[in-house]
PDB file of N, CA and C in Angstrom:
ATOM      1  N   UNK A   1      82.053-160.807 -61.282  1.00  0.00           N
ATOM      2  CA  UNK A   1      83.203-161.233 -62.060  1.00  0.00           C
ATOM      3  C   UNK A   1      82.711-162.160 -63.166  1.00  0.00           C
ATOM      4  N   UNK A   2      83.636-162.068 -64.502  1.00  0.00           N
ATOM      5  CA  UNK A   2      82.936-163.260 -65.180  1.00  0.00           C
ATOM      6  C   UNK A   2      84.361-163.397 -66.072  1.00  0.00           C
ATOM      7  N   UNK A   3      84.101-164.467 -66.608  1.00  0.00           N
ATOM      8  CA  UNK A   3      85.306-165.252 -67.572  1.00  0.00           C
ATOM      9  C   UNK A   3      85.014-164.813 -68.677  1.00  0.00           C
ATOM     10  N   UNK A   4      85.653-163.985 -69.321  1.00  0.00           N
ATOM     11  CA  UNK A   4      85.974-163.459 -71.080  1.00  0.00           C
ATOM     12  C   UNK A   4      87.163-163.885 -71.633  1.00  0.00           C
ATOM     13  N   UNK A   5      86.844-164.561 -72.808  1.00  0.00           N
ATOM     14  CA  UNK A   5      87.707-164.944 -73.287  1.00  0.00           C
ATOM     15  C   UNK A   5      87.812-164.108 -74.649  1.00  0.00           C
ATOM     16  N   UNK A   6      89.485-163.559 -74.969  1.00  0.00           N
ATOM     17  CA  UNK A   6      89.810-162.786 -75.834  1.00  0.00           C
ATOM     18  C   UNK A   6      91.093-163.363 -76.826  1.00  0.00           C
ATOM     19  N   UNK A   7      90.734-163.488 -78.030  1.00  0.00           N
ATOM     20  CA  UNK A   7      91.445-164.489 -79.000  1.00  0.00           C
ATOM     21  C   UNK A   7      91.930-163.364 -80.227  1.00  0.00           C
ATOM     22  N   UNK A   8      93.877-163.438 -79.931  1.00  0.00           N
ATOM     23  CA  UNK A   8      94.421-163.194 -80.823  1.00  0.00           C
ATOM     24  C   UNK A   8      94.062-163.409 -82.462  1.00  0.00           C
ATOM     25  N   UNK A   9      94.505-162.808 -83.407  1.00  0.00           N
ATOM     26  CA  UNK A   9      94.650-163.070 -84.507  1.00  0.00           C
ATOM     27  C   UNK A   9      95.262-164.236 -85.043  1.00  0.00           C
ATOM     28  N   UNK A  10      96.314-164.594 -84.321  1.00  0.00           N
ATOM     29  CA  UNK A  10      96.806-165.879 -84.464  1.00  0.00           C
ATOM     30  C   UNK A  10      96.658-166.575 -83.892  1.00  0.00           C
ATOM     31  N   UNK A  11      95.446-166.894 -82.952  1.00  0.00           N
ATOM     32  CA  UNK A  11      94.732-167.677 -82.119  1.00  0.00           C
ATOM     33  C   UNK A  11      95.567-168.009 -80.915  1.00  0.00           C
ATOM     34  N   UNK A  12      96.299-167.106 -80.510  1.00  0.00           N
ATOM     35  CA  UNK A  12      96.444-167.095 -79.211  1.00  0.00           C
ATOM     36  C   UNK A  12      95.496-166.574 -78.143  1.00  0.00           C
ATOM     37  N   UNK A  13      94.734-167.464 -77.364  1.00  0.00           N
ATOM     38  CA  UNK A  13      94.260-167.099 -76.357  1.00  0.00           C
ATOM     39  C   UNK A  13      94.595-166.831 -74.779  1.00  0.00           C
ATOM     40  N   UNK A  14      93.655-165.697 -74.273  1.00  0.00           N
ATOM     41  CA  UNK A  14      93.905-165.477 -73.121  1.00  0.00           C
ATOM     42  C   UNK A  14      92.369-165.010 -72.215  1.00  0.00           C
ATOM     43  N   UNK A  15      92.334-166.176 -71.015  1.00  0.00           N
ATOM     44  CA  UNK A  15      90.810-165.964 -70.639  1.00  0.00           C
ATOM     45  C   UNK A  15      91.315-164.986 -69.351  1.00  0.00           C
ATOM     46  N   UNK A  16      90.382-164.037 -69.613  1.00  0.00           N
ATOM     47  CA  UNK A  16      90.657-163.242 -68.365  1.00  0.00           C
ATOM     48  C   UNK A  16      89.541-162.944 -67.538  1.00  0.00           C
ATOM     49  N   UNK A  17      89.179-163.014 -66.130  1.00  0.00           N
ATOM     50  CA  UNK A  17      88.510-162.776 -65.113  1.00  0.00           C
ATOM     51  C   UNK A  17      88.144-161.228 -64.756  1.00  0.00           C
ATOM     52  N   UNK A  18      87.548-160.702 -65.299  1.00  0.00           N
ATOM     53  CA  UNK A  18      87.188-159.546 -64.978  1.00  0.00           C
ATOM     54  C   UNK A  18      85.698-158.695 -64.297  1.00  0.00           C
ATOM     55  N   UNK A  19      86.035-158.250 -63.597  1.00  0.00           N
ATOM     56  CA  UNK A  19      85.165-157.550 -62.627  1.00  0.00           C
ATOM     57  C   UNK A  19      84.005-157.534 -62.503  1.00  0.00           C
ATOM     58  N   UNK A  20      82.802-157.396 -62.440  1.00  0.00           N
ATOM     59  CA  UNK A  20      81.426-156.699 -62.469  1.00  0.00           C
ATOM     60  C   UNK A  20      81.722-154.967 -62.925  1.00  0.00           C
ATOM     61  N   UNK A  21      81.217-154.680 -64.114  1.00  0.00           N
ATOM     62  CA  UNK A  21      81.407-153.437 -63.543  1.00  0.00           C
ATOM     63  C   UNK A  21      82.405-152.631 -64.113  1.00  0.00           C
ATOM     64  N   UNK A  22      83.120-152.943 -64.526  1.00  0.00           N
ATOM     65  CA  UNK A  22      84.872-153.065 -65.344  1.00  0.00           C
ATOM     66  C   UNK A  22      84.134-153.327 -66.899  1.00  0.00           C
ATOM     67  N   UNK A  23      84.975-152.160 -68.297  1.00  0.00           N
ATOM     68  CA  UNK A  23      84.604-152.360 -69.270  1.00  0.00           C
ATOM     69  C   UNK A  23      85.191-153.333 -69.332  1.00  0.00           C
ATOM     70  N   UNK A  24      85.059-154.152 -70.739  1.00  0.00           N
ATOM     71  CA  UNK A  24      86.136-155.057 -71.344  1.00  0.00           C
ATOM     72  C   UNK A  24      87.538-154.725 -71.766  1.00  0.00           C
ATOM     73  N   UNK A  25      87.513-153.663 -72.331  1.00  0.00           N
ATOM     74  CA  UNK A  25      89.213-152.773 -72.435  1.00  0.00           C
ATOM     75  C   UNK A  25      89.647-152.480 -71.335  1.00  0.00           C
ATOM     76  N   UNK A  26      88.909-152.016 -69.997  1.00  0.00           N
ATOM     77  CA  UNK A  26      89.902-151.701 -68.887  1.00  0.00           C
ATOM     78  C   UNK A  26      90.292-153.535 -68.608  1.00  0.00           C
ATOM     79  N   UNK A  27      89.780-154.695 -68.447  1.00  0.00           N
ATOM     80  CA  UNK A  27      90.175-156.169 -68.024  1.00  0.00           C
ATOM     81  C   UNK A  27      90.993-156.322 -68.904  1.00  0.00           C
ATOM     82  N   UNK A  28      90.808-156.097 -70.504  1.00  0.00           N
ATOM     83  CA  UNK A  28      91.644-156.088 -71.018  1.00  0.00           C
ATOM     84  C   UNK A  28      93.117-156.029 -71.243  1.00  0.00           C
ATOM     85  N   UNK A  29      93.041-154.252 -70.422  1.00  0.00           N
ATOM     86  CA  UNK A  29      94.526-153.509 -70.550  1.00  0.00           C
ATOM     87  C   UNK A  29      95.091-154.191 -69.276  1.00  0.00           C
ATOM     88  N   UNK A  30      94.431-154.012 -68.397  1.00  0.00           N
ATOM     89  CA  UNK A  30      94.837-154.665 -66.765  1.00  0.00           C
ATOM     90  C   UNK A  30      95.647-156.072 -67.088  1.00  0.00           C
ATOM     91  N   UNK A  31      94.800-156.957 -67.837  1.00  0.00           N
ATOM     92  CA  UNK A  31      95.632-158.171 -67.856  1.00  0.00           C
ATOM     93  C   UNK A  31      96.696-158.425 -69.126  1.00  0.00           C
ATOM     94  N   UNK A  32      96.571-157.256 -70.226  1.00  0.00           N
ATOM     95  CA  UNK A  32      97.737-157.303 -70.756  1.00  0.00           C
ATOM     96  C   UNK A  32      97.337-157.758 -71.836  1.00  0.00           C
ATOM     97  N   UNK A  33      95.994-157.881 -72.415  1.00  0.00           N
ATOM     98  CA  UNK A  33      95.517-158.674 -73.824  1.00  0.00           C
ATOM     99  C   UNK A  33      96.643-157.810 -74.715  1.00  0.00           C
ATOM    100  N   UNK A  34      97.047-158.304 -75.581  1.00  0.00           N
ATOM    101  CA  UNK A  34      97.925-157.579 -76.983  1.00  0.00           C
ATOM    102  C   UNK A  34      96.752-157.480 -77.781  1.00  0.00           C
ATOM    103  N   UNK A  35      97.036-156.193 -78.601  1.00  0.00           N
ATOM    104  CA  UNK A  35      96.024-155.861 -79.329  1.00  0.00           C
ATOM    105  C   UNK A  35      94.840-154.535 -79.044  1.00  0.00           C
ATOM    106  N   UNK A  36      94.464-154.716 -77.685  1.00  0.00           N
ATOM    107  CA  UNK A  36      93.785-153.781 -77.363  1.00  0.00           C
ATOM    108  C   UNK A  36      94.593-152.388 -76.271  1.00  0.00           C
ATOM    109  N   UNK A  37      94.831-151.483 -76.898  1.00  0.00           N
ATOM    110  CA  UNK A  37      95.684-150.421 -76.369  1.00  0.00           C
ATOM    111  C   UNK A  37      95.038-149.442 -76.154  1.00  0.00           C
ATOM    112  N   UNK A  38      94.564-149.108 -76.365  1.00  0.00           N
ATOM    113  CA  UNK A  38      93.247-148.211 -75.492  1.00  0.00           C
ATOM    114  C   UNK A  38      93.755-146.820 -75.389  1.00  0.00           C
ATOM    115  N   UNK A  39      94.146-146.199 -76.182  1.00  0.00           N
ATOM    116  CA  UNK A  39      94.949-145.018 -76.578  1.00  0.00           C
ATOM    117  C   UNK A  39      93.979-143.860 -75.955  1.00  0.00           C
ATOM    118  N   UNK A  40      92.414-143.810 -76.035  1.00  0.00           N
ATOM    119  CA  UNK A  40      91.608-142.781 -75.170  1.00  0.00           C
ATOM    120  C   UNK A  40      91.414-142.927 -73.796  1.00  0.00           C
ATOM    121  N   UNK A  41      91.816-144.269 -73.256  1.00  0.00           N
ATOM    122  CA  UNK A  41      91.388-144.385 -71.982  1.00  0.00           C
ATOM    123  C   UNK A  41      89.931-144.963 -71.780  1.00  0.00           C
ATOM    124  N   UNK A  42      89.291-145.389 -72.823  1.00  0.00           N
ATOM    125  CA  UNK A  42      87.702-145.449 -72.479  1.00  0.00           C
ATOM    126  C   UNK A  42      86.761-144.178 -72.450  1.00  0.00           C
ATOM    127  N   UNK A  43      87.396-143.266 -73.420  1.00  0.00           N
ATOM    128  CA  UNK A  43      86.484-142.084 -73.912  1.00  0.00           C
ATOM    129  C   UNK A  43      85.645-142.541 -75.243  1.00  0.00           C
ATOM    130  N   UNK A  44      85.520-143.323 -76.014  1.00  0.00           N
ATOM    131  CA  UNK A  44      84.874-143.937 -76.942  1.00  0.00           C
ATOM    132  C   UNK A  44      85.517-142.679 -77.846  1.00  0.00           C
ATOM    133  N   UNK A  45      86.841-142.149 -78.331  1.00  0.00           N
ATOM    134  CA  UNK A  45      87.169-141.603 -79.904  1.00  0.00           C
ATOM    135  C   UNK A  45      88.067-142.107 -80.264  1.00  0.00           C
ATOM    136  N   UNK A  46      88.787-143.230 -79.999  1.00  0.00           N
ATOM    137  CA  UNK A  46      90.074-143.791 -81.008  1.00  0.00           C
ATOM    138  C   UNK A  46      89.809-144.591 -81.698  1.00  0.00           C
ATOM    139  N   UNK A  47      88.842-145.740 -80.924  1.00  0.00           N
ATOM    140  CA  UNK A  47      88.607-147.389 -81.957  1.00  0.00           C
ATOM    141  C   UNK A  47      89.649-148.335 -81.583  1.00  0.00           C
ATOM    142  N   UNK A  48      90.968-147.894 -80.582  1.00  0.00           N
ATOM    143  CA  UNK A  48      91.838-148.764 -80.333  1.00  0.00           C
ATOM    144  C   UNK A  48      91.611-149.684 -79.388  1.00  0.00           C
ATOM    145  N   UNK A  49      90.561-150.096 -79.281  1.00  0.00           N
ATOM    146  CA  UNK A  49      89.948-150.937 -78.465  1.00  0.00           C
ATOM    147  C   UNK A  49      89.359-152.245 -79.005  1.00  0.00           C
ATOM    148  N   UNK A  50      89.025-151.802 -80.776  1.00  0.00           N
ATOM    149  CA  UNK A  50      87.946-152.563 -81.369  1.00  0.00           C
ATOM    150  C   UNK A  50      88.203-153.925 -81.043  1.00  0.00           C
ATOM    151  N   UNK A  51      86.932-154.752 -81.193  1.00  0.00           N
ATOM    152  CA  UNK A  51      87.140-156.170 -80.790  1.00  0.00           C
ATOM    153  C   UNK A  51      85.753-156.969 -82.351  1.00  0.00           C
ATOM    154  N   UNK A  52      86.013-157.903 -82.233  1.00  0.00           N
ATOM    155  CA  UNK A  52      84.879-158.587 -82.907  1.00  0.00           C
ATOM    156  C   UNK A  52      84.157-160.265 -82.448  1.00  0.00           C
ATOM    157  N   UNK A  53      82.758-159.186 -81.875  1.00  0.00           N
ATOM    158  CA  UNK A  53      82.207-160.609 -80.896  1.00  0.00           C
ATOM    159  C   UNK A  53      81.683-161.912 -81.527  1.00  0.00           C
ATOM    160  N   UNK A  54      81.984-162.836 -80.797  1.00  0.00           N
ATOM    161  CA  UNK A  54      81.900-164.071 -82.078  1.00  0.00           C
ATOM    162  C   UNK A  54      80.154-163.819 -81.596  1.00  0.00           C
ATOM    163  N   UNK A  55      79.802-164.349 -83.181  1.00  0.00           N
ATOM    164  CA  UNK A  55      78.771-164.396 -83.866  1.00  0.00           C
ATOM    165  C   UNK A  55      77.135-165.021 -82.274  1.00  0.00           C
ATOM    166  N   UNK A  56      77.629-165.931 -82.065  1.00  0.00           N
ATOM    167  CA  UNK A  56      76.579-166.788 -80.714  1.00  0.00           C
ATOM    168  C   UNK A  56      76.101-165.222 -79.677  1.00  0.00           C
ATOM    169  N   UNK A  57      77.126-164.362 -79.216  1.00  0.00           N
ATOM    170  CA  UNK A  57      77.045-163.429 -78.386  1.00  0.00           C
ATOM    171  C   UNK A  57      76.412-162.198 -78.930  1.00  0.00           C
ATOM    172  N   UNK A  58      76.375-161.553 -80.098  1.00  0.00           N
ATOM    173  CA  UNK A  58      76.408-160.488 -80.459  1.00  0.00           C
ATOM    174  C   UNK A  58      74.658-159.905 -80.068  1.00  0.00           C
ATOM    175  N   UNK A  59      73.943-160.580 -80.012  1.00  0.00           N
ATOM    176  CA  UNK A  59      72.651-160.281 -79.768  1.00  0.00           C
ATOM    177  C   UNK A  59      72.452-160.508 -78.405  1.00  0.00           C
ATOM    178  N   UNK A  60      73.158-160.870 -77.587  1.00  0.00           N
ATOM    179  CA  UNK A  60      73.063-160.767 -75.823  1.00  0.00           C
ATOM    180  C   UNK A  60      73.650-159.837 -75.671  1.00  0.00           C
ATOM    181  N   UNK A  61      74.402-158.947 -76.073  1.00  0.00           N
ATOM    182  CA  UNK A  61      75.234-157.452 -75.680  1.00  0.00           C
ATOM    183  C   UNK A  61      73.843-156.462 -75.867  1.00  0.00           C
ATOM    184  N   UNK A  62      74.295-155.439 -74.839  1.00  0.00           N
ATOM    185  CA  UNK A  62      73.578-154.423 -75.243  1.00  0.00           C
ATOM    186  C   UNK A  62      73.681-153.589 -76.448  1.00  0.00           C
ATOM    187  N   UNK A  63      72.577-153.262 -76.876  1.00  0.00           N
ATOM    188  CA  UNK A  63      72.697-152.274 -78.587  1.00  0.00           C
ATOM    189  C   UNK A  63      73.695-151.425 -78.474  1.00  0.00           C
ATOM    190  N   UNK A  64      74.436-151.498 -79.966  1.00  0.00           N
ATOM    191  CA  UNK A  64      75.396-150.407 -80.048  1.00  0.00           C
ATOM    192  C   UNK A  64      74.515-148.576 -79.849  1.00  0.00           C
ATOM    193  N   UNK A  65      74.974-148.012 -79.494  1.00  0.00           N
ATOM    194  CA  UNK A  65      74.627-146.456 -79.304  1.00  0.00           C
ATOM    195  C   UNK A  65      75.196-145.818 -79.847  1.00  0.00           C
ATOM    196  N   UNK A  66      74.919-144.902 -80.603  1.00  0.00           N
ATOM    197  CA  UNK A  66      75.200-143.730 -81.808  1.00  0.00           C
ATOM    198  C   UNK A  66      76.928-143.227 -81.780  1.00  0.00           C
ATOM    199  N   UNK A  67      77.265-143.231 -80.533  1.00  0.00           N
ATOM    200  CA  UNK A  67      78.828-143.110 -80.291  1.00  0.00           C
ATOM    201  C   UNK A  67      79.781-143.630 -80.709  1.00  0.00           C
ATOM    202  N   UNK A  68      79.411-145.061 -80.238  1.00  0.00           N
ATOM    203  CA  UNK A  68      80.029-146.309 -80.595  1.00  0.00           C
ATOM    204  C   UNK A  68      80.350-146.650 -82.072  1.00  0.00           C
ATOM    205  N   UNK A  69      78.986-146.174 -82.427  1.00  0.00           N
ATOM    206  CA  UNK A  69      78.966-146.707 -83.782  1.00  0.00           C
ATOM    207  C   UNK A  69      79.426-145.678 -84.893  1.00  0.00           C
ATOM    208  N   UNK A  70      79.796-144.246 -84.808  1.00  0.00           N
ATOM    209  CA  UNK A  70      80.635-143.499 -85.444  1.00  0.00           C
ATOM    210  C   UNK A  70      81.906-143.688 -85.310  1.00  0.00           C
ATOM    211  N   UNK A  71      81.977-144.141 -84.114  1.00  0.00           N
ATOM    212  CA  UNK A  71      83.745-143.925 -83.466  1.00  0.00           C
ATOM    213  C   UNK A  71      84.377-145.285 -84.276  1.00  0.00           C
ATOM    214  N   UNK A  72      83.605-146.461 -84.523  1.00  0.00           N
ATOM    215  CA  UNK A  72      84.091-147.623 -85.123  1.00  0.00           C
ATOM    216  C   UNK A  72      84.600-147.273 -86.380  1.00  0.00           C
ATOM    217  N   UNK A  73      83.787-145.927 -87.233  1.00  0.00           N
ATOM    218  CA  UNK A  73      84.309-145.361 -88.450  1.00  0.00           C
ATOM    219  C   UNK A  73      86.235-145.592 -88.458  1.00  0.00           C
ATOM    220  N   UNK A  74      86.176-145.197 -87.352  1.00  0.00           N
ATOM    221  CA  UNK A  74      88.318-144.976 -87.452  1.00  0.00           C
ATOM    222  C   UNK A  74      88.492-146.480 -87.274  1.00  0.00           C
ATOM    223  N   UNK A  75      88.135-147.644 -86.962  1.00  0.00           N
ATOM    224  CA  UNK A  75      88.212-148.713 -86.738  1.00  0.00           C
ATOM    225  C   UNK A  75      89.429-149.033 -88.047  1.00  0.00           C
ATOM    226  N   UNK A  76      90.646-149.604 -87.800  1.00  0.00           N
ATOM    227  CA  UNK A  76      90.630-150.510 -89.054  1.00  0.00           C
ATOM    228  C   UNK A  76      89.762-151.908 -89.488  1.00  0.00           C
ATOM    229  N   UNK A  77      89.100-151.868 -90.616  1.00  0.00           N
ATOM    230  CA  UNK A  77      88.624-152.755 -91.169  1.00  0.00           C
ATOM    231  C   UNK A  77      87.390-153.585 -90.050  1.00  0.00           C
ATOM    232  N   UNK A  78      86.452-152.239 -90.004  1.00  0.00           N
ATOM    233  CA  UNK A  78      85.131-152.861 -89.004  1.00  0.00           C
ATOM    234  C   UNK A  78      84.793-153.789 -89.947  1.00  0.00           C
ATOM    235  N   UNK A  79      83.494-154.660 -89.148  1.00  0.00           N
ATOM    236  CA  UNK A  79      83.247-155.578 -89.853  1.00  0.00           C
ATOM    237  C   UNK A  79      81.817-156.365 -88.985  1.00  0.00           C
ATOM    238  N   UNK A  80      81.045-157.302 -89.602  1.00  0.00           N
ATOM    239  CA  UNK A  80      80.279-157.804 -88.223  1.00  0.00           C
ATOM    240  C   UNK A  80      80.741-158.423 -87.126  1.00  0.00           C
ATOM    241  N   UNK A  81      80.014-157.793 -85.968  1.00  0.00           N
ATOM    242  CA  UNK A  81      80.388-158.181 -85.100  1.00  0.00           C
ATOM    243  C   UNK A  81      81.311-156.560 -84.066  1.00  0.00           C
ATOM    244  N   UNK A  82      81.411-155.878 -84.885  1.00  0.00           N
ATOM    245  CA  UNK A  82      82.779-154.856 -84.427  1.00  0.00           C
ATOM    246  C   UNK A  82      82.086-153.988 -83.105  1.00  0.00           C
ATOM    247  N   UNK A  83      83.051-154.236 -82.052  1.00  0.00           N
ATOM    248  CA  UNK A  83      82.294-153.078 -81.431  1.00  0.00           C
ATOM    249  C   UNK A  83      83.526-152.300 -80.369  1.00  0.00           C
ATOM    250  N   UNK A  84      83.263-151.621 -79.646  1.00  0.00           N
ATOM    251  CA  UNK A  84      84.575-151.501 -78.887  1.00  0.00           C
ATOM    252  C   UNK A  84      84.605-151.655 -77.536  1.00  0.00           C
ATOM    253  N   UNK A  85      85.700-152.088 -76.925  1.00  0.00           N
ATOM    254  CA  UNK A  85      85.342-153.458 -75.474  1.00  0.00           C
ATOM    255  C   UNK A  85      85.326-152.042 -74.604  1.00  0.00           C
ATOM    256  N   UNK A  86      85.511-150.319 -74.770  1.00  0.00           N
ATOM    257  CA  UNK A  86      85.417-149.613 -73.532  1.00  0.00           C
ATOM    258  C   UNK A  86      83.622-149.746 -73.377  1.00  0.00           C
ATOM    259  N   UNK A  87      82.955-149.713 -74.408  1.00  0.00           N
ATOM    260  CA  UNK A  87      81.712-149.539 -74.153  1.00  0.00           C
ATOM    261  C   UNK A  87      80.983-150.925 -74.017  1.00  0.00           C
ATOM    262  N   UNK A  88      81.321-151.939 -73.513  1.00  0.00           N
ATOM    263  CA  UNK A  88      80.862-153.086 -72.878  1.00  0.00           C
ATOM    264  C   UNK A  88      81.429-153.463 -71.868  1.00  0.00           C
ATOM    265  N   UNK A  89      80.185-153.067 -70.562  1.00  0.00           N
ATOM    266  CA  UNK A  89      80.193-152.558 -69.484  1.00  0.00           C
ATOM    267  C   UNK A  89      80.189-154.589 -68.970  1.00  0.00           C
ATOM    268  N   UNK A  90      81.230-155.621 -68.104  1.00  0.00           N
ATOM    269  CA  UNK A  90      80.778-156.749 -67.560  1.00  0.00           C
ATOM    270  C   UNK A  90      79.679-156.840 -66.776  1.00  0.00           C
ATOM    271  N   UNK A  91      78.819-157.689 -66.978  1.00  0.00           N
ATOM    272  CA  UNK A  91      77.775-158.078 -66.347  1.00  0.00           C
ATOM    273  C   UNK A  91      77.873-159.602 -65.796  1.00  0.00           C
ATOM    274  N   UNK A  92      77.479-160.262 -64.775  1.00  0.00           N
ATOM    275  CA  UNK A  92      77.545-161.691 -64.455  1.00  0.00           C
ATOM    276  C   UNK A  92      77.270-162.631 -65.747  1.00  0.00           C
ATOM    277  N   UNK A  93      76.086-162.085 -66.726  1.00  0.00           N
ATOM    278  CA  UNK A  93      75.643-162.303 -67.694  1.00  0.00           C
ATOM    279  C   UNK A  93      76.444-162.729 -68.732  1.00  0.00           C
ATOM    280  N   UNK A  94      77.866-161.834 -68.853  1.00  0.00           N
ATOM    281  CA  UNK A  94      78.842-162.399 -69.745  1.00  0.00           C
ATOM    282  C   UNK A  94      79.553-163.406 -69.879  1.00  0.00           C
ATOM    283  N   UNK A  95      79.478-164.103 -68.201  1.00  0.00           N
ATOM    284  CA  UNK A  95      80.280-164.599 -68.346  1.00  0.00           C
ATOM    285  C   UNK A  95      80.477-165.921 -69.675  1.00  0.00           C
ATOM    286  N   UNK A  96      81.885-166.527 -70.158  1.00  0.00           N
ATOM    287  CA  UNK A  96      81.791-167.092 -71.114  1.00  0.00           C
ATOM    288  C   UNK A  96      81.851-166.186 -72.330  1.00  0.00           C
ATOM    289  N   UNK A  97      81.956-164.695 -72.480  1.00  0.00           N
ATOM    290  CA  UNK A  97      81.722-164.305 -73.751  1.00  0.00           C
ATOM    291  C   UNK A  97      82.986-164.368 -74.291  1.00  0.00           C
ATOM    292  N   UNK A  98      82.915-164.299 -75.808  1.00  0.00           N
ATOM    293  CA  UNK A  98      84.306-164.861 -76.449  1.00  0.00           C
ATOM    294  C   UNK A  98      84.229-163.462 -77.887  1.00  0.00           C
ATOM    295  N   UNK A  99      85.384-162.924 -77.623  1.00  0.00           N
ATOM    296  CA  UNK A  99      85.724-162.022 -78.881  1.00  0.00           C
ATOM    297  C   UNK A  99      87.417-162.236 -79.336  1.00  0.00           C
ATOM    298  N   UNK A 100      87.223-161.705 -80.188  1.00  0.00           N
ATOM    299  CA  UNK A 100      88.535-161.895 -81.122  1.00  0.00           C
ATOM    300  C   UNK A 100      88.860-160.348 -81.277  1.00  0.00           C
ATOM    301  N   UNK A 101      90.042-160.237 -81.786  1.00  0.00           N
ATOM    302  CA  UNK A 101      90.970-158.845 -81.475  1.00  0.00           C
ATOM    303  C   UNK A 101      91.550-159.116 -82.729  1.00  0.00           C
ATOM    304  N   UNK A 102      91.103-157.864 -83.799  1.00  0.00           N
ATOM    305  CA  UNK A 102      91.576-158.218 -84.915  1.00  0.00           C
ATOM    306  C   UNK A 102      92.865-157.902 -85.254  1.00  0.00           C
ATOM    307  N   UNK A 103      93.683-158.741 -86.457  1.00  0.00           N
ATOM    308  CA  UNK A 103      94.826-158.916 -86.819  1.00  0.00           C
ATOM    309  C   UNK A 103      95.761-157.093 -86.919  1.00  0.00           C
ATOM    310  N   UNK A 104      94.555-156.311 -87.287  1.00  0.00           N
ATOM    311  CA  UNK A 104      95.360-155.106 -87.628  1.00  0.00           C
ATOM    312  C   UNK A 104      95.634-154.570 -86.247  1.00  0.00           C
ATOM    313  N   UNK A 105      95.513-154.824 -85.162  1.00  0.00           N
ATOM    314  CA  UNK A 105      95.551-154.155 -83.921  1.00  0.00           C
ATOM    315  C   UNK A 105      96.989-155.281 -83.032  1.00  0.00           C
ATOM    316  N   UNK A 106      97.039-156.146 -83.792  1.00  0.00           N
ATOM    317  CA  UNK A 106      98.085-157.453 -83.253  1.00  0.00           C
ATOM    318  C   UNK A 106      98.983-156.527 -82.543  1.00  0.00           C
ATOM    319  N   UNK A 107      99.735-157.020 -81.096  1.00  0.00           N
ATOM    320  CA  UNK A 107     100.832-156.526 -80.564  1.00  0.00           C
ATOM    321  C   UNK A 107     102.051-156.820 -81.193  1.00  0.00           C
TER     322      UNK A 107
END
């Protein structure tokens, strides 16, 4: 399990406890983050997942993979940092990681 913290556009936060094991969009959807709707289910082709990891974390995630990184194409307004929370798998390692959920995805 580890503590992720996921920060609205309008800086509403919400830290959520999620699994070992569990992407970040499934803890996500489970606890109700606004913003991330997950319209494929965690098939990596919508982008409705996108998140943007603050800057301290982005080099402790594992490398984006060729999937990821086309599928962000549909992203509105990728950017650094963009990646999408089905394909970041929790590790104990995370715990503490902090992303933001950008404004165009707002609930």
């Amino acid at each position: 399990m580890a503590n992720i913290t996921f920060i609205e556009s309008n800086g509403t936060v919400h830290r959520c406890d999620i699994p070992t094991g569990w992407s970040l969009m499934k803890g996500a959807v489970n606890q109700g983050v606004p913003g991330i709707v997950a319209e494929c289910g965690g098939a990596c082709v919508c982008a409705t997942c996108h998140i943007r990891v603050a800057p301290e974390w982005q080099d402790r995630l594992p490398a984006i993979e060729a999937l990821e990184r086309d599928t962000l194409d549909f992203a509105l307004d990728p950017g650094e940092g963009s990646r999408l929370a089905c394909q970041i798998t929790v590790q104990p390692e995370l715990e503490g990681l902090v992303v933001h959920v950008p404004a165009e995805q707002a609930g």
